[in-house]
Protein backbone atom coordinates (compact mmCIF):
# COMPACT_ATOMS: atom_id res chain seq x y z
CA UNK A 1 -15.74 -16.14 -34.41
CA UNK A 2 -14.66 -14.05 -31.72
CA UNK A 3 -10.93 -14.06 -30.47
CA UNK A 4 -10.28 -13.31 -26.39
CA UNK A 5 -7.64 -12.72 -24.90
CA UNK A 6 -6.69 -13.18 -21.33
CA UNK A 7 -4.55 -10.68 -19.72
CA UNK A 8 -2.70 -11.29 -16.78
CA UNK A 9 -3.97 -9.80 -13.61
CA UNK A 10 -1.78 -6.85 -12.59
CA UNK A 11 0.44 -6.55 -9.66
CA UNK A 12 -0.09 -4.02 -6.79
CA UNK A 13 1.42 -3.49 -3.75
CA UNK A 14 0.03 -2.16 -0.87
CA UNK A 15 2.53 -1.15 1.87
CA UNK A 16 1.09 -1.43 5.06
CA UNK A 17 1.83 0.24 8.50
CA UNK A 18 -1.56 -1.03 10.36
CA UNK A 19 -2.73 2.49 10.54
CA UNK A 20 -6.33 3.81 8.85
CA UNK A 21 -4.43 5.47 6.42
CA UNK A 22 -3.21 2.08 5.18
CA UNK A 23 -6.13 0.68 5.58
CA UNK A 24 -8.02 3.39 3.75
CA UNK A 25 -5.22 2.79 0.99
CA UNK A 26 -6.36 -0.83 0.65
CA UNK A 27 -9.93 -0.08 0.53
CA UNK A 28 -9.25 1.71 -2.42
CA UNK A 29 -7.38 -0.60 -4.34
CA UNK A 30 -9.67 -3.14 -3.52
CA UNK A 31 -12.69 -1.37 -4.62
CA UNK A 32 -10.99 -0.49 -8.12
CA UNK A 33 -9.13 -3.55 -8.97
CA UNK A 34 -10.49 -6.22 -7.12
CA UNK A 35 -11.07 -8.54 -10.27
CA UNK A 36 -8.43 -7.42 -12.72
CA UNK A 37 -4.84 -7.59 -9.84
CA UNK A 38 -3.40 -9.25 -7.77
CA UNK A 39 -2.72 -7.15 -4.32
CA UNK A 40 0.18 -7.65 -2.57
CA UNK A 41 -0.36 -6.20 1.38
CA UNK A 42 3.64 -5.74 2.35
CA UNK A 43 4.25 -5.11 5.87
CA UNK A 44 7.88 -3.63 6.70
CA UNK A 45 8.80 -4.15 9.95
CA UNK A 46 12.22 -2.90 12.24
CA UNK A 47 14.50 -6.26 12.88
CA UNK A 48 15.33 -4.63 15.93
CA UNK A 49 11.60 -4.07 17.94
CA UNK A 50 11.50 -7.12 20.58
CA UNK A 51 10.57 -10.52 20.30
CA UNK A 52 10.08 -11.56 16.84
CA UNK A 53 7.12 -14.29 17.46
CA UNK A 54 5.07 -11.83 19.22
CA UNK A 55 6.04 -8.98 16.53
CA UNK A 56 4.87 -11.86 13.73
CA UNK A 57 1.45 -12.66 15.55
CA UNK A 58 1.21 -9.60 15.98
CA UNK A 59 1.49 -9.09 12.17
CA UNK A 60 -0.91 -12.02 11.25
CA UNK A 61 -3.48 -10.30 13.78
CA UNK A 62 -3.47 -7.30 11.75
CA UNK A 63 -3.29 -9.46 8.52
CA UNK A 64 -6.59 -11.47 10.01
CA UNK A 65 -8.34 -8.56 9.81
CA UNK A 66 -7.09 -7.00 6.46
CA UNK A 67 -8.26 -10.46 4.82
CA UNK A 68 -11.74 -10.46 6.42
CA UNK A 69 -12.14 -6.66 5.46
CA UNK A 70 -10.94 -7.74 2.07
CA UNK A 71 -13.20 -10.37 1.79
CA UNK A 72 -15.99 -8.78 0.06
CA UNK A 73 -14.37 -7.55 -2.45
CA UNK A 74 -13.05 -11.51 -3.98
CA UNK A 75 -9.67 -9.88 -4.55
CA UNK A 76 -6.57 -12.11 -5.37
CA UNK A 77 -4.57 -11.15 -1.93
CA UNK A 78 -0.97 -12.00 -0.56
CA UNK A 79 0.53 -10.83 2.84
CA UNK A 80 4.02 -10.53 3.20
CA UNK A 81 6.44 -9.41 6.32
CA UNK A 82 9.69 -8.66 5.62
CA UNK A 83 11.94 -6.54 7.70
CA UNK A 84 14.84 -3.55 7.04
CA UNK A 85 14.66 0.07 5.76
CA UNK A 86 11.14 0.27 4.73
CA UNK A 87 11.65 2.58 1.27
CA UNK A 88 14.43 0.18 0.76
CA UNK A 89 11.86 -3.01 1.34
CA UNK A 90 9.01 -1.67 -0.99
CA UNK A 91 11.54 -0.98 -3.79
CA UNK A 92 12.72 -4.71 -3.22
CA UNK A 93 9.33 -5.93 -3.58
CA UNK A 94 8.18 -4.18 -6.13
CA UNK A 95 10.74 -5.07 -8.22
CA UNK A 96 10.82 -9.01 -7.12
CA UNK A 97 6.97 -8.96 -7.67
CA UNK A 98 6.77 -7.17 -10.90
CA UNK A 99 4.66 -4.50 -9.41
CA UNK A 100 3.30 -2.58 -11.67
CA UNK A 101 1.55 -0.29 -9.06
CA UNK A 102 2.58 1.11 -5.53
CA UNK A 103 -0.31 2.49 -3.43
CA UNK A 104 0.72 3.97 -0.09
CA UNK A 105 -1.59 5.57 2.54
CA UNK A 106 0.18 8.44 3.97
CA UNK A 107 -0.95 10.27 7.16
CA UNK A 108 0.86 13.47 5.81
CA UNK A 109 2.98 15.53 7.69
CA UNK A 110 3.50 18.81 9.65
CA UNK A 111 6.87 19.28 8.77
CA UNK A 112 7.58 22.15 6.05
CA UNK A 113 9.86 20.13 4.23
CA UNK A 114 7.99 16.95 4.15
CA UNK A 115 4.88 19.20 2.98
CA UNK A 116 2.62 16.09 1.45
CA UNK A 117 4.43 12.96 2.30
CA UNK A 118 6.71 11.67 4.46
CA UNK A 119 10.27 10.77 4.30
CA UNK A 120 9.66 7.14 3.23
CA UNK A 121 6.81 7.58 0.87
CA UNK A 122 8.93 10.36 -1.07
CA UNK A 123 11.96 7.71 -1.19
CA UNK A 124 9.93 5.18 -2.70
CA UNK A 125 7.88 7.57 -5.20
CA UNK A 126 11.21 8.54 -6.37
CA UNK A 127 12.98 4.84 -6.59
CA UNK A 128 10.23 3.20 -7.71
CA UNK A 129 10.13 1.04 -10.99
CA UNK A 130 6.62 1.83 -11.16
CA UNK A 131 3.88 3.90 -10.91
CA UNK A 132 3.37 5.53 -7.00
CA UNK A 133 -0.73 6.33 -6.02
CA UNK A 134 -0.17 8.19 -2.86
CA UNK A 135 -3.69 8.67 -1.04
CA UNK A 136 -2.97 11.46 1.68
CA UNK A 137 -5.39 11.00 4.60
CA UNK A 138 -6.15 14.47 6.59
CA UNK A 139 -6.33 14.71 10.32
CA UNK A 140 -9.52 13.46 11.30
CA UNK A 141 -10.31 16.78 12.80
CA UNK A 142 -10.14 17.91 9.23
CA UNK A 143 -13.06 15.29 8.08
CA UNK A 144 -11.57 15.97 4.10
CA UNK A 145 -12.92 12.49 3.59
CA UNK A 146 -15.98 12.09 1.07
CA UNK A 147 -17.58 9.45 0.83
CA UNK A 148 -15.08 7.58 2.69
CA UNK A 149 -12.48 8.59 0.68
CA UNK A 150 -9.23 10.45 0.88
CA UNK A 151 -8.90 14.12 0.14
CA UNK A 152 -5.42 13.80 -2.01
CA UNK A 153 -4.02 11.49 -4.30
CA UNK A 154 -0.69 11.84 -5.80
CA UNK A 155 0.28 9.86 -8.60
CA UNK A 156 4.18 9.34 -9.54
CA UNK A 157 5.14 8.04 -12.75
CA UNK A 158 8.69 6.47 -13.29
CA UNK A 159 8.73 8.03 -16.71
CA UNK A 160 8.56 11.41 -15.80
């Protein structure tokens, strides 16, 4: 007789900033882990940007299309909107979800001292109770993209 074992799906969050670097971030997760997690797509938004019920349908616009782009891929998806300090946010989440990945698009950064990522991305790699997949998108003058995919990926591991 043979024993099996079922193994919880694992949690990922995907933070979210409606921009094709996020959305290039999802795509990846969803391609990967699509039967074996559960995604979490986190949106952090500023408390202080205008009327809230337009921000929110705003938000479940965006989220609209996320789910029908994630559709084809069956994954196990949750959207979330929460608002504050977004490095401060994902940490929250993460922890309150039991992530047990982070995968952030970043659009990278001109800046010397922000050389791959930018200032929230490299507060969250280095809070995180997790591990941190940072997919760096080039400028699309750049086309580093093969086969759809980003040129960079950074991984950060708690442990280190």
């Amino acid at each position: 007789m043979r024993a099996t074992t079922s193994t919880a799906p694992k949690t990922i969050l995907c933070p979210v900033d409606f921009s094709s670097s996020s959305e290039r971030a999802l795509i990846h997760v969803a391609e990967r882990h699509a039967d074996d997690a559960k995604l979490i797509v986190l949106h952090v938004g500023s408390p202080d940007t205008g009327d809230p019920g337009a921000l929110l349908k705003e938000h479940l616009h965006h989220f609209s299309r996320f789910s029908d782009m994630l559709s084809d891929y069956r994954c196990d998806v949750r959207f979330s909107v929460e608002y504050g300090a977004p490095a401060k946010v994902i940490i929250e989440q993460a922890n309150r979800h039991g992530a047990e990945l982070i995968v952030l698009g970043s659009h990278g950064s001109n800046n010397i001292s922000r050389l791959l990522v930018g200032s929230t991305t490299e507060a969250v790699m280095r809070q995180a109770p997790c591990q941190v997949l940072v997919l760096k998108s080039p400028p699309p003058a750049r086309a580093g993209i093969v086969d759809g995919q980003p040129a960079l990926a950074v991984l950060s591991n708690p442990n280190d």
